[in-house]
Protein backbone atom coordinates (compact mmCIF):
# COMPACT_ATOMS: atom_id res chain seq x y z
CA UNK A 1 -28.55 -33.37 -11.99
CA UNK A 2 -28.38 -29.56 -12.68
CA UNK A 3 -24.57 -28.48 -13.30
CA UNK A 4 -24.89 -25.86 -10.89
CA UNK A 5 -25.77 -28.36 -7.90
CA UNK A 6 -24.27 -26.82 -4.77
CA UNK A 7 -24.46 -22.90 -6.11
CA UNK A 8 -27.31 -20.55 -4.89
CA UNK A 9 -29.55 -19.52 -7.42
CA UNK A 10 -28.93 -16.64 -9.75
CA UNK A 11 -25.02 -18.20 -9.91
CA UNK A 12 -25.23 -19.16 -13.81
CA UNK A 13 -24.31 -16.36 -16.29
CA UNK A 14 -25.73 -16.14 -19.95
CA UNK A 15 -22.48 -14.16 -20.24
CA UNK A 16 -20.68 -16.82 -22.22
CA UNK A 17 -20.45 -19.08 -25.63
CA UNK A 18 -19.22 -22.29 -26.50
CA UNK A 19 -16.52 -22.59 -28.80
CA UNK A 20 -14.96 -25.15 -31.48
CA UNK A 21 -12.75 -26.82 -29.22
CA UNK A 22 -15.16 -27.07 -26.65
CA UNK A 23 -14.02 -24.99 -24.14
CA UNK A 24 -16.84 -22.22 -23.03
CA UNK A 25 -15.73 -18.26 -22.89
CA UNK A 26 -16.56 -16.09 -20.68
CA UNK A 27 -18.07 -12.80 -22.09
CA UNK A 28 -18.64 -10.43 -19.36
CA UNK A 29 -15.01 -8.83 -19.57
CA UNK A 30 -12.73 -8.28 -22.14
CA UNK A 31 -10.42 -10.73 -20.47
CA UNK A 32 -12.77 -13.45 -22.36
CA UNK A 33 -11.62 -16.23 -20.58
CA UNK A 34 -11.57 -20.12 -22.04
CA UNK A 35 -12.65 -22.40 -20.17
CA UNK A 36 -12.39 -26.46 -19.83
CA UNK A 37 -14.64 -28.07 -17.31
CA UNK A 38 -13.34 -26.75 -13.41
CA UNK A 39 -11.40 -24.32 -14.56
CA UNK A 40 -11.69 -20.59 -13.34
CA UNK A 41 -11.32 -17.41 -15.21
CA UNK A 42 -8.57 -14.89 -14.03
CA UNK A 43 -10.97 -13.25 -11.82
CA UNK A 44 -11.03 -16.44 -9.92
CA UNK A 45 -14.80 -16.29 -8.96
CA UNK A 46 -16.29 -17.34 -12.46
CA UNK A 47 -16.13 -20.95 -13.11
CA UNK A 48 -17.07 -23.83 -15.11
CA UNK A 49 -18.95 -26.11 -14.08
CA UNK A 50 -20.34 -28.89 -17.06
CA UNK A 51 -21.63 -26.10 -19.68
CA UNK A 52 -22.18 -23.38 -17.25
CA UNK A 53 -19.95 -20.78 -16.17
CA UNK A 54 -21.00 -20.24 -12.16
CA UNK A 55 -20.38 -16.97 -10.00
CA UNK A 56 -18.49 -19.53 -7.05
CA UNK A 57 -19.00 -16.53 -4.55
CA UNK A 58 -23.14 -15.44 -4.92
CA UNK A 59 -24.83 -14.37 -2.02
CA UNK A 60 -21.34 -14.69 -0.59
CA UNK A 61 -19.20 -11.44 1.04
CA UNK A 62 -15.78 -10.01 2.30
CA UNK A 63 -17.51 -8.28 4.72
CA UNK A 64 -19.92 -4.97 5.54
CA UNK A 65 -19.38 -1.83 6.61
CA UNK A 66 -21.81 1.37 6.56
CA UNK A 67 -19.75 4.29 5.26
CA UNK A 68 -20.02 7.95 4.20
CA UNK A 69 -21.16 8.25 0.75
CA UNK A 70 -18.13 10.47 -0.04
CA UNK A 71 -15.48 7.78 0.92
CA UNK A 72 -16.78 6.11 -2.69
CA UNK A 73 -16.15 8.85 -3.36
CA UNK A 74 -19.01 10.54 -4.52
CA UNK A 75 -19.33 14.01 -4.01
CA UNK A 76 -22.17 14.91 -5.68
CA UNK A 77 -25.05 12.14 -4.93
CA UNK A 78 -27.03 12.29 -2.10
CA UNK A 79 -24.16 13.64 0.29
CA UNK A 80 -23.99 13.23 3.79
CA UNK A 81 -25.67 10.42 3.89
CA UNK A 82 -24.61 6.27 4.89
CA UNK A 83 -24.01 3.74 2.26
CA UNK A 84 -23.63 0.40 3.37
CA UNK A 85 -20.45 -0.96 1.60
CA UNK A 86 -20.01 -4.35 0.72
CA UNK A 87 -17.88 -6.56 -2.09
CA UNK A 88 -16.42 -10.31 -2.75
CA UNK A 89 -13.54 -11.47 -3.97
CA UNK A 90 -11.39 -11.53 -7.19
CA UNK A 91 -10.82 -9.63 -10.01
CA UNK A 92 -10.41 -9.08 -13.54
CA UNK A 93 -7.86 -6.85 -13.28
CA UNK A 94 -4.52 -7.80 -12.16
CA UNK A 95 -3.05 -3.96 -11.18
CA UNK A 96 -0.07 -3.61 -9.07
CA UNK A 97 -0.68 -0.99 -6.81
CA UNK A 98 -4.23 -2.55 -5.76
CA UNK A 99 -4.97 -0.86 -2.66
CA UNK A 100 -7.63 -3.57 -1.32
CA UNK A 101 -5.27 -6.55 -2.90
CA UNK A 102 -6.51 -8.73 0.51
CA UNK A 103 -9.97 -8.49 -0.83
CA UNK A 104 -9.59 -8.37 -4.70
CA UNK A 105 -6.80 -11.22 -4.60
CA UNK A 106 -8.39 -13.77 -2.00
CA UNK A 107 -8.19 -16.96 -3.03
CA UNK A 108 -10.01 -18.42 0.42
CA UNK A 109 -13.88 -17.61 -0.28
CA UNK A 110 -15.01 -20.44 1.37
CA UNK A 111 -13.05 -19.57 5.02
CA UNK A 112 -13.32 -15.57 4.54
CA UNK A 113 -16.90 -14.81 3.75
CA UNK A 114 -19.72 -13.74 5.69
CA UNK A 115 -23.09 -14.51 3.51
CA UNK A 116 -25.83 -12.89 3.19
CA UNK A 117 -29.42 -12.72 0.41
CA UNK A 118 -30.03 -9.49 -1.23
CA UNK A 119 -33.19 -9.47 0.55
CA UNK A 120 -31.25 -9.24 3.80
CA UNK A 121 -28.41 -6.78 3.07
CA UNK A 122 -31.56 -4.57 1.53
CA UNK A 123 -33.49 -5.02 5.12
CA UNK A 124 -29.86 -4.10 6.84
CA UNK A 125 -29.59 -1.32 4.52
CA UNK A 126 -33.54 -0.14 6.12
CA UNK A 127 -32.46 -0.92 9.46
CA UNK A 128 -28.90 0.78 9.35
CA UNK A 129 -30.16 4.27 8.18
CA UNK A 130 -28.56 3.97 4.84
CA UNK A 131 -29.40 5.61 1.90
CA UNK A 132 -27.67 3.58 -0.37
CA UNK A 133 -25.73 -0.01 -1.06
CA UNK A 134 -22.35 0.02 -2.96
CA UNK A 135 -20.90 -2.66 -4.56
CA UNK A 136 -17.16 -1.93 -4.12
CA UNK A 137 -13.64 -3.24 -2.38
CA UNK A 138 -13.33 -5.25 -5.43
CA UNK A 139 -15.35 -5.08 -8.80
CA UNK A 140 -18.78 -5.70 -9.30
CA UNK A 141 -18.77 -6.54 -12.79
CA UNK A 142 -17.23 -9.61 -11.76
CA UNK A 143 -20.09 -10.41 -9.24
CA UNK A 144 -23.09 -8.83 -11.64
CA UNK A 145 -25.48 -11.30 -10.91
CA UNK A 146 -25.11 -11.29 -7.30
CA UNK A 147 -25.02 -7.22 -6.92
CA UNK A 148 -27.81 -7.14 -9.45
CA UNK A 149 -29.67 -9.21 -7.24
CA UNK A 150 -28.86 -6.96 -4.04
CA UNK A 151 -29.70 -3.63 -6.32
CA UNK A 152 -33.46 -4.79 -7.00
CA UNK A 153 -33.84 -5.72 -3.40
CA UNK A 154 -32.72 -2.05 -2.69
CA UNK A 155 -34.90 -0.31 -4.95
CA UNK A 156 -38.40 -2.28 -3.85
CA UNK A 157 -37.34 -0.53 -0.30
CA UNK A 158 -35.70 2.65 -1.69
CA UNK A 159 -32.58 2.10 -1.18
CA UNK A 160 -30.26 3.04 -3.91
CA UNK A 161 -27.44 1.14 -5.56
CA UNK A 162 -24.14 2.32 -6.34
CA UNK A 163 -21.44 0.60 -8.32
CA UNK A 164 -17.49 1.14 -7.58
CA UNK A 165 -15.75 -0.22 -10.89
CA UNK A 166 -13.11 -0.35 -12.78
CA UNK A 167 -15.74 -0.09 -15.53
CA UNK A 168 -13.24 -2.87 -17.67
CA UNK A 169 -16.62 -4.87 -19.07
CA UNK A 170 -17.97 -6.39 -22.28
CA UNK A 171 -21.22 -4.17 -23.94
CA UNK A 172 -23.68 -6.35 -22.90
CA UNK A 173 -22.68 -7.55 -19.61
CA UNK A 174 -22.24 -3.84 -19.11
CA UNK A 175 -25.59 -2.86 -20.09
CA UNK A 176 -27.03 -5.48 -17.66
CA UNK A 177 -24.97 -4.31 -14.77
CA UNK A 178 -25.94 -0.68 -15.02
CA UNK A 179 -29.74 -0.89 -15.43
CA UNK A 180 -29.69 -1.49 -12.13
CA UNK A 181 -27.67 0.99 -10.70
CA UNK A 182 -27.99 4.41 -9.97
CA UNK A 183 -24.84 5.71 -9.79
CA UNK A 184 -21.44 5.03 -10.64
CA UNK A 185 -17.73 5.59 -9.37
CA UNK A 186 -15.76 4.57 -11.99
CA UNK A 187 -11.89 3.94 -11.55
CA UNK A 188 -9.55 5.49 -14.64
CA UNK A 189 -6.32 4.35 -13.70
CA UNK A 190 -4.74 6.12 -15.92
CA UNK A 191 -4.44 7.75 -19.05
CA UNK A 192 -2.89 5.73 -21.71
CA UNK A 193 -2.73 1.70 -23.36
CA UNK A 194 1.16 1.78 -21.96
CA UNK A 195 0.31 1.93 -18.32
CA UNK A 196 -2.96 -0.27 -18.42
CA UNK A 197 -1.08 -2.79 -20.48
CA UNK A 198 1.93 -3.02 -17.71
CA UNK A 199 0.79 -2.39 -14.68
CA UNK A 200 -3.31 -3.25 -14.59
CA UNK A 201 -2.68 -6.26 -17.18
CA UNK A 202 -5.52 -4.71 -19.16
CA UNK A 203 -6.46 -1.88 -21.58
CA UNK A 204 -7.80 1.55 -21.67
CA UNK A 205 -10.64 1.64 -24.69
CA UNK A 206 -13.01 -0.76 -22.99
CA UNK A 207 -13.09 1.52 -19.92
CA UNK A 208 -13.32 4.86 -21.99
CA UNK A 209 -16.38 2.94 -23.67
CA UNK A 210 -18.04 2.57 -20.31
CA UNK A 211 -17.30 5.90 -19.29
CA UNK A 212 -18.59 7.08 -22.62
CA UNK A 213 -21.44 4.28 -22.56
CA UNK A 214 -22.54 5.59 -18.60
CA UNK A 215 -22.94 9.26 -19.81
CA UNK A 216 -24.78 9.10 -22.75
CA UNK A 217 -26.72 6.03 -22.70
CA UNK A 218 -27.92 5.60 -19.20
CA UNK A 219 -29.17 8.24 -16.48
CA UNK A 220 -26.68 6.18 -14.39
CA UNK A 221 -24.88 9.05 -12.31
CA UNK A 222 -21.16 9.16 -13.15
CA UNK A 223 -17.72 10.24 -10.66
CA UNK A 224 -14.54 9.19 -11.83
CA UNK A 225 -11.14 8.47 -9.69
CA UNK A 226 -7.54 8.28 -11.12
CA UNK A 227 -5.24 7.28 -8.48
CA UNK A 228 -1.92 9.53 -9.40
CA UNK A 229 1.22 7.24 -9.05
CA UNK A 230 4.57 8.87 -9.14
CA UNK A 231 6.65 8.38 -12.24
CA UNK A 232 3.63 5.94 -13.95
CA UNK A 233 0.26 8.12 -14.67
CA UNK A 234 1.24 11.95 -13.06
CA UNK A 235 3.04 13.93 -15.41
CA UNK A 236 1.24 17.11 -16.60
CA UNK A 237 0.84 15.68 -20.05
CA UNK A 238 -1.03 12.82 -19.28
CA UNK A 239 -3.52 14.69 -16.60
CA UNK A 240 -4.07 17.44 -19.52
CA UNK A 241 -4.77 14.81 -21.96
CA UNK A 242 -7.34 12.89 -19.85
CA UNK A 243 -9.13 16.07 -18.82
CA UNK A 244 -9.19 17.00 -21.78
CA UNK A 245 -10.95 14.01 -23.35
CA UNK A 246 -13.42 14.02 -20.48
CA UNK A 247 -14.61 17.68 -21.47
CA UNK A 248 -14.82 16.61 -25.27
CA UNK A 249 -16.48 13.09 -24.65
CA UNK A 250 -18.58 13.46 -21.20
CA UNK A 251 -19.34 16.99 -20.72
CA UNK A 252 -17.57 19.36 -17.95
CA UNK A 253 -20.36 18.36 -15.32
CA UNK A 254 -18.65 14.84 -14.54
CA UNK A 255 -16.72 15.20 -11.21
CA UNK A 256 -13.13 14.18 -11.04
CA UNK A 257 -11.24 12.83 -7.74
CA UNK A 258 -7.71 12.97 -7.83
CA UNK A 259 -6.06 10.56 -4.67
CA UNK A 260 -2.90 9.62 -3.49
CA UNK A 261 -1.28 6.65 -3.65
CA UNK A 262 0.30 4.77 -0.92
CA UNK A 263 3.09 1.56 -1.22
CA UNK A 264 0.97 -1.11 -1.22
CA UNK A 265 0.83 -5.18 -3.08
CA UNK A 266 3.23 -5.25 -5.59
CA UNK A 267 4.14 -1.62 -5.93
CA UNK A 268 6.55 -0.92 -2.57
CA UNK A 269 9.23 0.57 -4.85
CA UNK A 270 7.21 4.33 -5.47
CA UNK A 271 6.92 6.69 -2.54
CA UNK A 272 3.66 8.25 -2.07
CA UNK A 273 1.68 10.78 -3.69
CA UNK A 274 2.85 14.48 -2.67
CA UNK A 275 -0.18 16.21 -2.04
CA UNK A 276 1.19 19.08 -4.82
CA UNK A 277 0.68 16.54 -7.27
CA UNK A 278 -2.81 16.06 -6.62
CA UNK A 279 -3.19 20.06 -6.42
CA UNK A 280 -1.46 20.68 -9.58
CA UNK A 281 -3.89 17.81 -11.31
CA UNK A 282 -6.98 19.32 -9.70
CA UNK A 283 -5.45 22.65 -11.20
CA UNK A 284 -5.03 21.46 -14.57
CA UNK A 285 -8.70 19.97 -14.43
CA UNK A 286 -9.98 23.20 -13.75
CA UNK A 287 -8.39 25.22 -16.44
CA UNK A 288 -9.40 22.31 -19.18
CA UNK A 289 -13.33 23.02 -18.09
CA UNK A 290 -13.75 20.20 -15.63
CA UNK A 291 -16.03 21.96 -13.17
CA UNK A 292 -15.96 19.90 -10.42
CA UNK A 293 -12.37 18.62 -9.55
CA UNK A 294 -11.01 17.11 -6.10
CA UNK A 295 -7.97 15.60 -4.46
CA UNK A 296 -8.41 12.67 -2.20
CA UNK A 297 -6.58 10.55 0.54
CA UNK A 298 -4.85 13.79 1.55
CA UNK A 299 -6.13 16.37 4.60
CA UNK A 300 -6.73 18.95 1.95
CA UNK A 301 -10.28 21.10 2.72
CA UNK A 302 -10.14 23.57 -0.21
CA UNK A 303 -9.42 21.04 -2.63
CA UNK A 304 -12.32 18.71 -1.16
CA UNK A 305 -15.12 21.18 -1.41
CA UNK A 306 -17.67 21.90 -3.85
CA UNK A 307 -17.81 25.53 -5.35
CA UNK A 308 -20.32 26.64 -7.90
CA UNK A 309 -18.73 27.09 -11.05
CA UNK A 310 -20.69 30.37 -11.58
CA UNK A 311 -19.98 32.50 -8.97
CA UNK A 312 -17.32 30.74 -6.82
CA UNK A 313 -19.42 30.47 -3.85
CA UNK A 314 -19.29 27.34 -1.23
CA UNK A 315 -21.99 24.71 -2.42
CA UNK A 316 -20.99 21.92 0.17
CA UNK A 317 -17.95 22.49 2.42
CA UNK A 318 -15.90 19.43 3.09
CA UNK A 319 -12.84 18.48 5.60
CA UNK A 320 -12.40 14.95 4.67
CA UNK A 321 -15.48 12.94 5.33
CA UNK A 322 -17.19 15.67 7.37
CA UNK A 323 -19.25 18.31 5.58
CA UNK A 324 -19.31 21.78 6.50
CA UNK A 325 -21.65 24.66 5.00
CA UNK A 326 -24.24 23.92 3.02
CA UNK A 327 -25.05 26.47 -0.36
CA UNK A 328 -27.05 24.71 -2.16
CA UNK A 329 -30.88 25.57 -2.25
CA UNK A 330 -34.06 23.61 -3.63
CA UNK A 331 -33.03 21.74 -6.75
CA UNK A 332 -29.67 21.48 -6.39
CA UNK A 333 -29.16 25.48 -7.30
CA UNK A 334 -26.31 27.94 -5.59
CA UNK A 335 -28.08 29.61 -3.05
CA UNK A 336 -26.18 32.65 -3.96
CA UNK A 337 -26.68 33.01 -7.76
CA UNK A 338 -29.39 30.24 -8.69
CA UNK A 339 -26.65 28.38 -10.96
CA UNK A 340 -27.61 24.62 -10.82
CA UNK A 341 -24.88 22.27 -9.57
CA UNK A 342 -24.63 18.73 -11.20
CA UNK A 343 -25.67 15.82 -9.09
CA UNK A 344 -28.55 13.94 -6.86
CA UNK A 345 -29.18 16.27 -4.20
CA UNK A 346 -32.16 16.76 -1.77
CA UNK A 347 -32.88 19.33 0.32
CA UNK A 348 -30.54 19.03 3.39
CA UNK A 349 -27.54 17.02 3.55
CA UNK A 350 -26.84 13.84 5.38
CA UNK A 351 -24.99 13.67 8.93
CA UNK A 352 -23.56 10.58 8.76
CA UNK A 353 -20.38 12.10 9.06
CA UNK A 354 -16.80 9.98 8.82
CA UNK A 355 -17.75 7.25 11.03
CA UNK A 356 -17.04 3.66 9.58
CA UNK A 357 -18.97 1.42 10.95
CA UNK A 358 -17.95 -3.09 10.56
CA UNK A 359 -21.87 -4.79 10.07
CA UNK A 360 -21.98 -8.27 10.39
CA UNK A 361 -24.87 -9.98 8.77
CA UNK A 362 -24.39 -13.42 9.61
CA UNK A 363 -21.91 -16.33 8.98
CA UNK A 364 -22.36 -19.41 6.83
């Protein structure tokens, strides 16, 4: 009898190695996770089962929902235009402020998900109007094999894939992920070993790597978000230092989203982010040679739209998730002065607009 008897196919990850004592570790985090026979990994979704370690929730979802590629956010890939959204449950991170804890904490797969093949959320992805898929609400490095799955679907049907992470992965696991994706949002939570350490019950270097890993070793394209938290990751010192290292280690083209946090989980104790905050960090961004800086989950219009960095005219005007003017010209150039503008453009925008739309895709 095959140990993975009652998983779908593509479950099993090669992401592991026995040790001494005969547990088996994970590998495809740097949580590395030791595992005896039933036992699951702090992620909660990766378990052992004989000498396999088995994604417990492939082909398996919290739910759909076709979105505006911005809410990712990702300003600069194909904008405008629907992604249908889609994650699990679980994950390796254990951060206190998680602002989708229902979906990243779940510990009731079996009653909560919808389920669905990647050939069918690629043929809903067709049907829908949507440009791309994204792998988000909760991490996809946790659920690689599944989203890789869903990813090749997408492409045989051009559909893209897009991967919302916390980017906290092992090298190789990693490298498996993102040769299947086309672009990435990847979360920075903050900017030093103090705050991952307390409050995401992880560390910073292995997401720096990825960042790092993303830019130069993949034509993966690359947004980060750091969520600014009052008291824990805003001061002026730590935004200045992690601009700063994105200039020297990714280049200035690599957009930055700056959003505001709200009470949520285990974090009720720190009031919400004052949309100064998020103006002064977009500021400091600027003036370190980040060209492309934004503030998010705030009504905030100037700080949301794209400006060439040659000449200061409007690229893509933005209130929220609805876009505006439109500067760009053919190959991604200002219209104005010819100066190109990082990103995955084509010639006219999207007009998906804000609407959110709930897909269901069928129930088990």
């Amino acid at each position: 009898m095959a140990a993975t008897e009652g998983f779908r196919a593509g479950a099993a990850t090669r992401h592991l190695h026995a040790l001494p004592d005969g547990r088996l570790q994970c590998d495809v985090c740097p949580r590395a996770c030791r595992l005896h026979d039933g036992q699951r990994g702090l992620c909660f979704v990766r378990m052992r089962v004989a000498d396999e370690i088995v994604l417990t929730t492939y082909g398996r979802s919290s739910g759909f929902c076709v979105d505006p590629i911005e809410k990712k956010p990702l300003n600069h890939f194909l904008p405008g235009t629907a992604v249908l959204s889609f994650g699990t449950a679980g994950c390796n991170l254990a951060c206190r402020f998680c602002q989708n804890w229902d979906i990243s904490k779940s510990r009731e797969v079996d009653t909560l998900a919808d389920e669905a093949s990647a050939e069918a959320i690629a043929e809903a992805a067709v049907r829908l109007g949507c440009r791309s898929v994204a792998f988000t609400y909760n991490d996809p490095v946790i659920f690689l094999e599944y989203a890789i799955d869903v990813a090749d679907a997408c492409r045989e049907r051009g559909i893209r894939a897009v991967a919302v992470t916390a980017g906290y992965a092992n090298p190789e696991a990693r490298a498996e992920l993102f040769a299947h994706m086309d672009a990435a949002n990847v979360d920075l939570k903050g900017f030093t070993e103090r705050f991952y350490h307390d409050v995401c019950a992880g560390h910073l270097a292995p997401v720096l790597d990825t960042l790092e890993y993303l830019v130069h070793e993949t034509d993966v394209w690359l947004e980060i978000t750091t969520l600014l938290i009052p008291g824990l990751n805003d001061s002026t010192q730590e935004v200045d230092a992690e601009t700063r290292w994105i200039v020297e280690h990714l280049g200035p083209d690599v957009p930055v989203h700056f959003t505001a946090f709200h009470p949520d989980w285990k974090m009720l104790d720190r009031p919400p982010t004052p949309p100064s905050t998020l103006s002064r960090a977009r500021e400091i961004a600027l003036a370190n040679g980040i060209r492309y800086a934004y503030t998010g989950n705030v009504h905030d219009p100037a700080g949301q739209t794209t400006r060439c960095h040659g000449c200061g005219a409007v690229l893509i005007e933005r209130d929220g998730y609805e876009l505006g003017a439109w500067g760009l010209a053919a190959g991604g150039r200002c219209a104005q002065c010819g100066t190109p503008c990082a990103g995955v453009f084509e010639a006219e925008p999207g007009r998906w607009g804000a609407r959110r739309l709930p897909v269901r895709l069928g129930r088990p």
